[in-house]
C-alpha atoms as a PDB file:
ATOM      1  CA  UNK A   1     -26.937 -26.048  -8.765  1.00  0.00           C
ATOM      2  CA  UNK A   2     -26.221 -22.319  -9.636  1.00  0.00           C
ATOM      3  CA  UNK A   3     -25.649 -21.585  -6.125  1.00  0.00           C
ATOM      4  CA  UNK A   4     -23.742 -24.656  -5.627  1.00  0.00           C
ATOM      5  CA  UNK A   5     -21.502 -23.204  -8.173  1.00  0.00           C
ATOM      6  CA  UNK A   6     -21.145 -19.841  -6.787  1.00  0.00           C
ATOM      7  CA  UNK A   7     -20.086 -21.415  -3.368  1.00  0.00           C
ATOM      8  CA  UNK A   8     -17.153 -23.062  -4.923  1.00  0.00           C
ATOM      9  CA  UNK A   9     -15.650 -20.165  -6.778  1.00  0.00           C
ATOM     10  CA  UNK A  10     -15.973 -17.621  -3.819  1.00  0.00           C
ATOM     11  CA  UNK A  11     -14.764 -20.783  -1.542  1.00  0.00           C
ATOM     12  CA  UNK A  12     -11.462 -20.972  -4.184  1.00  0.00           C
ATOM     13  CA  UNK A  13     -11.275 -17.365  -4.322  1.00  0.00           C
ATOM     14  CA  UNK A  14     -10.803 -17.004  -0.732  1.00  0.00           C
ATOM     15  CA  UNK A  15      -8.256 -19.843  -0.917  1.00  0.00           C
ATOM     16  CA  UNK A  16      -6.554 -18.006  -3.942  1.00  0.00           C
ATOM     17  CA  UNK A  17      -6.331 -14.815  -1.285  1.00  0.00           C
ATOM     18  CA  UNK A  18      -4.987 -16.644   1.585  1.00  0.00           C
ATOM     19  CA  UNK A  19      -2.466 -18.218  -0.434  1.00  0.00           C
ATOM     20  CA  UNK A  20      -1.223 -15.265  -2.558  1.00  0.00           C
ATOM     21  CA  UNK A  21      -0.836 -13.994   1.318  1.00  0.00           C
ATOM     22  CA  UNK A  22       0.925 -16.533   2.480  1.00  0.00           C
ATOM     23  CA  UNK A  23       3.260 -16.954  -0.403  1.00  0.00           C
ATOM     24  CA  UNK A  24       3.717 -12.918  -0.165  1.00  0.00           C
ATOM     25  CA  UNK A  25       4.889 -13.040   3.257  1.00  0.00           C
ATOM     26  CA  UNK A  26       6.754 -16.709   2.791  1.00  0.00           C
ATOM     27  CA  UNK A  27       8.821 -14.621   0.339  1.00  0.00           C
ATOM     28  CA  UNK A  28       9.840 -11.531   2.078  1.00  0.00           C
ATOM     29  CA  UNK A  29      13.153 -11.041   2.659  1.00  0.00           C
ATOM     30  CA  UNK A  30      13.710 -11.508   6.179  1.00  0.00           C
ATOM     31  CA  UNK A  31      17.041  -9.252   5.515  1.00  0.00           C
ATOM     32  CA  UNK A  32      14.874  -6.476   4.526  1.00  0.00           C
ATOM     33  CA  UNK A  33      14.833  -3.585   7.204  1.00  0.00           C
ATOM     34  CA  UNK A  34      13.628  -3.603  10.176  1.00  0.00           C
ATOM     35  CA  UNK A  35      11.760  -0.673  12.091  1.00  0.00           C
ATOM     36  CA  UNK A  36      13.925   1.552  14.412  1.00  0.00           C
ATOM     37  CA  UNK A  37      12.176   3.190  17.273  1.00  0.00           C
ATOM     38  CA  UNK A  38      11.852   7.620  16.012  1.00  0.00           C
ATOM     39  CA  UNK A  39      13.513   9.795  18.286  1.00  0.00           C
ATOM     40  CA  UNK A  40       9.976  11.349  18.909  1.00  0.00           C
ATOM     41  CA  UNK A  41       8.751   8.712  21.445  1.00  0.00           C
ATOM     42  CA  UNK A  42       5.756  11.227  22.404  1.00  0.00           C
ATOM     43  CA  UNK A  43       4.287  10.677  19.662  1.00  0.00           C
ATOM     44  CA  UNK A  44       4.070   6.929  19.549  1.00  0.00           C
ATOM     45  CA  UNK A  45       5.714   7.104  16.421  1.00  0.00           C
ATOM     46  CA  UNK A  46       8.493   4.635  14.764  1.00  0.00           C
ATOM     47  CA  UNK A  47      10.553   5.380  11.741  1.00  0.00           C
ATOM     48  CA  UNK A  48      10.955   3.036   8.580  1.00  0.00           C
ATOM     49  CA  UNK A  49      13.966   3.036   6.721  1.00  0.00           C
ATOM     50  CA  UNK A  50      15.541   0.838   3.694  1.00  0.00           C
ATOM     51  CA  UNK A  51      18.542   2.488   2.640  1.00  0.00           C
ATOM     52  CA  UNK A  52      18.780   0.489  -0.779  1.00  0.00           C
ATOM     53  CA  UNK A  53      15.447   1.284  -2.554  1.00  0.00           C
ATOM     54  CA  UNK A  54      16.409   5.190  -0.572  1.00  0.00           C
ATOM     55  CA  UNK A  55      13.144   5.568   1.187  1.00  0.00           C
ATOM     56  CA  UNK A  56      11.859   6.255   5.097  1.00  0.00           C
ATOM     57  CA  UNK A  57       8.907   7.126   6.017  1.00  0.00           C
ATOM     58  CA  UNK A  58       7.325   7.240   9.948  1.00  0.00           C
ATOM     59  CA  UNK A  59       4.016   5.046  11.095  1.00  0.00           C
ATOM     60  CA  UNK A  60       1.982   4.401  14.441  1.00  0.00           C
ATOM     61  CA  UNK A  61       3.842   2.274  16.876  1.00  0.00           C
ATOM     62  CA  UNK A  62       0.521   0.271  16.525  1.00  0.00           C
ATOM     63  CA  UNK A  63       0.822  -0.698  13.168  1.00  0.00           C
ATOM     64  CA  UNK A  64       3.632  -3.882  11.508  1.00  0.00           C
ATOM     65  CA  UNK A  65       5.832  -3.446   8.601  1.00  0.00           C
ATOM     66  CA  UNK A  66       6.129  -6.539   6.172  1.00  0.00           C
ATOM     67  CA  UNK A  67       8.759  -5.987   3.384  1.00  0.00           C
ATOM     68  CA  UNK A  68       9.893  -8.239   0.264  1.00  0.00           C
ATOM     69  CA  UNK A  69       9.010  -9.179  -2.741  1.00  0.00           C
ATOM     70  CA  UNK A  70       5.599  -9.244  -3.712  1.00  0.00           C
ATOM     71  CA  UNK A  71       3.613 -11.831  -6.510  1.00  0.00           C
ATOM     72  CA  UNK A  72       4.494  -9.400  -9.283  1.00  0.00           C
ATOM     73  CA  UNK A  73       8.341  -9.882  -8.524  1.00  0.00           C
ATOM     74  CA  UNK A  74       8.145  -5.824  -7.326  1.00  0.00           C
ATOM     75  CA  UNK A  75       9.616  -4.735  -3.904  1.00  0.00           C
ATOM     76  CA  UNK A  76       6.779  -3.830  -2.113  1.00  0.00           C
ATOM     77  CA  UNK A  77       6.112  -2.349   2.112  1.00  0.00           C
ATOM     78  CA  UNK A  78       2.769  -3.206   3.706  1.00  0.00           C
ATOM     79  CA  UNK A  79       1.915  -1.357   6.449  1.00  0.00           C
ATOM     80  CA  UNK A  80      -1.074  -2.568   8.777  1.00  0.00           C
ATOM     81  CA  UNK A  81      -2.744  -2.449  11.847  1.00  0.00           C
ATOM     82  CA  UNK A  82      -1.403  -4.755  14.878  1.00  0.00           C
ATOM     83  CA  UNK A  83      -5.001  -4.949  16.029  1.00  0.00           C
ATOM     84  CA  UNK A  84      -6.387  -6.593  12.621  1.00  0.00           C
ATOM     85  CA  UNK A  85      -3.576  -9.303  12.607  1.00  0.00           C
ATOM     86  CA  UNK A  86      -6.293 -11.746  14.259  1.00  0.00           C
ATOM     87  CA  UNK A  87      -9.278 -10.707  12.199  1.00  0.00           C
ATOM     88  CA  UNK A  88     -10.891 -13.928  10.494  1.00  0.00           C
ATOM     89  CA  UNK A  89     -12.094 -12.653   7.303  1.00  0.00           C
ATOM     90  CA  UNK A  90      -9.083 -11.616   5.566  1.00  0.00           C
ATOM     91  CA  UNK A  91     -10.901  -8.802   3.886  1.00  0.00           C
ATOM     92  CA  UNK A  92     -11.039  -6.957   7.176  1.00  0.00           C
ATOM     93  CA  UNK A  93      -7.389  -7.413   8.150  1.00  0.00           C
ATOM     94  CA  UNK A  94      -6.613  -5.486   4.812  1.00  0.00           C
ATOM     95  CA  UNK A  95      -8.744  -2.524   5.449  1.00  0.00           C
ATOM     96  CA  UNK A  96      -6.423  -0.638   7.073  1.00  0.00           C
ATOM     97  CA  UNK A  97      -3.841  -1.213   4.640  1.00  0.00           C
ATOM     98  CA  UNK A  98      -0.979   0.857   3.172  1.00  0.00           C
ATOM     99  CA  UNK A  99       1.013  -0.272   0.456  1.00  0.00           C
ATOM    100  CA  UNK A 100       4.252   0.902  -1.102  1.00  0.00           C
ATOM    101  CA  UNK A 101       4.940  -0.196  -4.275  1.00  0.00           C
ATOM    102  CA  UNK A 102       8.251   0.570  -6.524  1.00  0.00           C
ATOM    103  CA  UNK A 103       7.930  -0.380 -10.136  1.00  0.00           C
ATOM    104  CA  UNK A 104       9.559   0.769 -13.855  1.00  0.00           C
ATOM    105  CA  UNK A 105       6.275   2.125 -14.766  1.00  0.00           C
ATOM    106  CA  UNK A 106       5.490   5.639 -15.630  1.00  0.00           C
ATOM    107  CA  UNK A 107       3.531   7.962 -13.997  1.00  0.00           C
ATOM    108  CA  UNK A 108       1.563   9.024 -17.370  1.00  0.00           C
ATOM    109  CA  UNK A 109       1.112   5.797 -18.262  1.00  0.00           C
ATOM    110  CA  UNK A 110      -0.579   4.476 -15.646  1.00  0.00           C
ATOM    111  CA  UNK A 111      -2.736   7.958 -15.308  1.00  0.00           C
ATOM    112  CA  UNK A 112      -3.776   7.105 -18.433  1.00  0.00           C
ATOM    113  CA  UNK A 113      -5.077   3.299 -17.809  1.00  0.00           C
ATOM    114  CA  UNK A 114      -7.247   4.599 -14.793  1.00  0.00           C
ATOM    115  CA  UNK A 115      -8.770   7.303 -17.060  1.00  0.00           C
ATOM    116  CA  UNK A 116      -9.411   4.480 -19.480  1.00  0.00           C
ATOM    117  CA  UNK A 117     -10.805   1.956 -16.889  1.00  0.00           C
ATOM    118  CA  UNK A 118     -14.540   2.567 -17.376  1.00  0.00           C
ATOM    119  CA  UNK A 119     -15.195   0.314 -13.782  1.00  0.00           C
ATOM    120  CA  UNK A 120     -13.486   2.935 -11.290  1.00  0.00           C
ATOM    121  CA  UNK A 121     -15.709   5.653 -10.351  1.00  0.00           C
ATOM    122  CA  UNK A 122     -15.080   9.230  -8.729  1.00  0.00           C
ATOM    123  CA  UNK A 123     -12.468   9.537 -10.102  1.00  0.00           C
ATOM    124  CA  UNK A 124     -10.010  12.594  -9.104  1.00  0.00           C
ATOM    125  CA  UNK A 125      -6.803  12.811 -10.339  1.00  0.00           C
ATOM    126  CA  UNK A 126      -4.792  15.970  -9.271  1.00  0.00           C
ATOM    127  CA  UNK A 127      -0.899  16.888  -8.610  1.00  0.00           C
ATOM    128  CA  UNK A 128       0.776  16.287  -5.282  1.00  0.00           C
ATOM    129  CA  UNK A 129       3.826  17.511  -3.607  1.00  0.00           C
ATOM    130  CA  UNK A 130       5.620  15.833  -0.796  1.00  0.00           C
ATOM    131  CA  UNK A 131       8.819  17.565   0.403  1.00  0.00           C
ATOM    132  CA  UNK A 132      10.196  17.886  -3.139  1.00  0.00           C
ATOM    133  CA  UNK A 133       9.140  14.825  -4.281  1.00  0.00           C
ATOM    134  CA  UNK A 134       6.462  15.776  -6.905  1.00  0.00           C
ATOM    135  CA  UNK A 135       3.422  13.878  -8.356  1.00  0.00           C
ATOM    136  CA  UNK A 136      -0.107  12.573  -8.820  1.00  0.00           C
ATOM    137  CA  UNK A 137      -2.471  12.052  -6.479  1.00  0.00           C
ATOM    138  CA  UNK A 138      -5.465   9.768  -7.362  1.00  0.00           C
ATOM    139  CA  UNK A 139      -8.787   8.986  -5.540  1.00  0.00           C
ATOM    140  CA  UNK A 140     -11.639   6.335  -7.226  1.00  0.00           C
ATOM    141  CA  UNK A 141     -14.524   3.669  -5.655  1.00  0.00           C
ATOM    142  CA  UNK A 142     -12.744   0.342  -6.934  1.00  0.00           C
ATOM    143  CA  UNK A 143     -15.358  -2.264  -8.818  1.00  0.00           C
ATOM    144  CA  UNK A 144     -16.235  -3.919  -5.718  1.00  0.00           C
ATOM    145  CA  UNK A 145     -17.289  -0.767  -3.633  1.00  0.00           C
ATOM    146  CA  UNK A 146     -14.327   0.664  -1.751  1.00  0.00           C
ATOM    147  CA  UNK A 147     -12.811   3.760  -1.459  1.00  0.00           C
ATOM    148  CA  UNK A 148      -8.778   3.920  -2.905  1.00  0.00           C
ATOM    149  CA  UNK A 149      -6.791   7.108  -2.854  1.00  0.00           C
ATOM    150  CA  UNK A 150      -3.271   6.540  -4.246  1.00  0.00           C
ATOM    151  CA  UNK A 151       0.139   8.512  -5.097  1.00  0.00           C
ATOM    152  CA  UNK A 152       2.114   8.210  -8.094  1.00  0.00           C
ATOM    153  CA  UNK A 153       5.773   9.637  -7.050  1.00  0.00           C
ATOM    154  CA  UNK A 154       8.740   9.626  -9.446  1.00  0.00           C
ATOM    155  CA  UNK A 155      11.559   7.477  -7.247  1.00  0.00           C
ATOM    156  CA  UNK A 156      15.082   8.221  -7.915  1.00  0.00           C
ATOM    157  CA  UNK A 157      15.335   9.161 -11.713  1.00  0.00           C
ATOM    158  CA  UNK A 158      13.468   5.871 -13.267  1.00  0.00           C
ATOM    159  CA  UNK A 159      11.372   4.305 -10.498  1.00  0.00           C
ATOM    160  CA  UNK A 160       7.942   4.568  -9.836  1.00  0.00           C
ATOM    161  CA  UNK A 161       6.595   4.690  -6.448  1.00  0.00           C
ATOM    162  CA  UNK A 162       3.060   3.579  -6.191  1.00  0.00           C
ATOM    163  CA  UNK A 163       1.531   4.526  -2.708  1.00  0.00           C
ATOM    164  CA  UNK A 164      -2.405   3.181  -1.929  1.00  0.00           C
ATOM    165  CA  UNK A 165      -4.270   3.869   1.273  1.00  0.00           C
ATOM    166  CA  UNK A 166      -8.219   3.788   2.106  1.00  0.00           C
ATOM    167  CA  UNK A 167      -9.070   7.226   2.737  1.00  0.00           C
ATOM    168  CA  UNK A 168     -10.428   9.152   5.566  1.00  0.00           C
ATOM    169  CA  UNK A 169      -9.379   6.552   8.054  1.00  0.00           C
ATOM    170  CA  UNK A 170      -8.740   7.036  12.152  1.00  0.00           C
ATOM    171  CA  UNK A 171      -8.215  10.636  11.811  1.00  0.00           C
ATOM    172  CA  UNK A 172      -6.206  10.539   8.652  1.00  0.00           C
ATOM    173  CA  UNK A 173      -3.629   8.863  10.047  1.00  0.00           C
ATOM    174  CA  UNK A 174      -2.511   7.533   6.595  1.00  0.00           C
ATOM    175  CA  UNK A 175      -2.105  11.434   5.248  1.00  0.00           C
ATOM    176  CA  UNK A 176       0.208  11.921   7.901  1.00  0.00           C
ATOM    177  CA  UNK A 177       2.302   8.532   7.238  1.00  0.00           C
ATOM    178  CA  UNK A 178       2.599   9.491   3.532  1.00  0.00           C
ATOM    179  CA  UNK A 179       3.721  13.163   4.886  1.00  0.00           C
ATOM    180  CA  UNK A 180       6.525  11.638   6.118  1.00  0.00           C
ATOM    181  CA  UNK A 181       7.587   9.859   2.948  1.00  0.00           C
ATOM    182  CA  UNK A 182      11.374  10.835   2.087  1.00  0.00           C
ATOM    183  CA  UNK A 183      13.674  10.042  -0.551  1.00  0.00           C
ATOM    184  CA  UNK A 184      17.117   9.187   0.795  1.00  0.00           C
ATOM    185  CA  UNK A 185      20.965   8.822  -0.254  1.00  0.00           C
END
């Protein structure tokens, strides 16, 4: 009976996944940016740009770009792999995930609820510049096992832009995406 039970809540779990998912990309702006091919071609590279919340940053010709509004009614870019698109378990079409994340929160405060979260682990929190955008860098194991490294930038006076990657993937391919991050207008 027990494991009857656990069957059904990781069965509506996985149904509460695929549809936050769904309704995620359901509700993305299809007016939201589009990728423009980067002048450096040699590289494979492409170049994403949204002129309204000022950022552009450059990613693998391999990977998609989903924009819009995500379940917390934040704009939010997801950036994955072409090649995990068919993957059945859901799980494993996120792992190569990046997400960018704009929000009114602070920088402090949210340092200060992962120093307070007793369930992340490792945790590394040190200060990170990119260009002259200026901020935290953080780096835990989540509750369920897997590795998160993250970036806390201030965004254009009163924003918050929340970056999260899994580390150490594909030849730190993700290091060099965030690299590229730049505040525009």
């Amino acid at each position: 009976m027990i494991r009857m039970k656990k069957i059904i809540i990781l069965s509506l779990l996985a149904i509460a996944i695929l549809a936050g998912g769904f309704l995620f990309v359901k509700r993305s702006n299809p007016a939201i940016p589009t990728p423009s091919p980067s002048p450096r071609q040699e590289e494979n590279l492409q170049t994403f740009t949204d002129e309204e919340h000022g950022i552009s940053f450059q990613y693998p010709q391999q990977f998609l770009v989903n924009a819009g509004i995500d379940f917390k009614g934040r704009y939010a870019i997801h950036l994955f792999s072409k090649d995990r698109m068919n993957a059945v378990n859901p799980m494993e079409r996120n792992l190569d995930l990046v997400n960018f994340i704009f929000s009114q929160e602070k920088i402090e405060n949210i340092i200060k609820d992962y120093r307070e979260d007793n369930t992340l682990t490792n945790l590394v929190i040190n200060d990170i510049s990119i260009g002259n955008l200026r901020g935290k860098k953080v780096s835990f194991i989540a509750p369920i096992g897997d590795d998160i490294a993250g970036i806390l930038l201030s965004w254009k006076g009163d924003m918050l832009l929340e970056i999260f990657y899994p580390p150490n993937f594909q030849n730190n391919i993700f290091e060099k995406i965030i690299a590229s991050v730049k505040q525009i207008n």
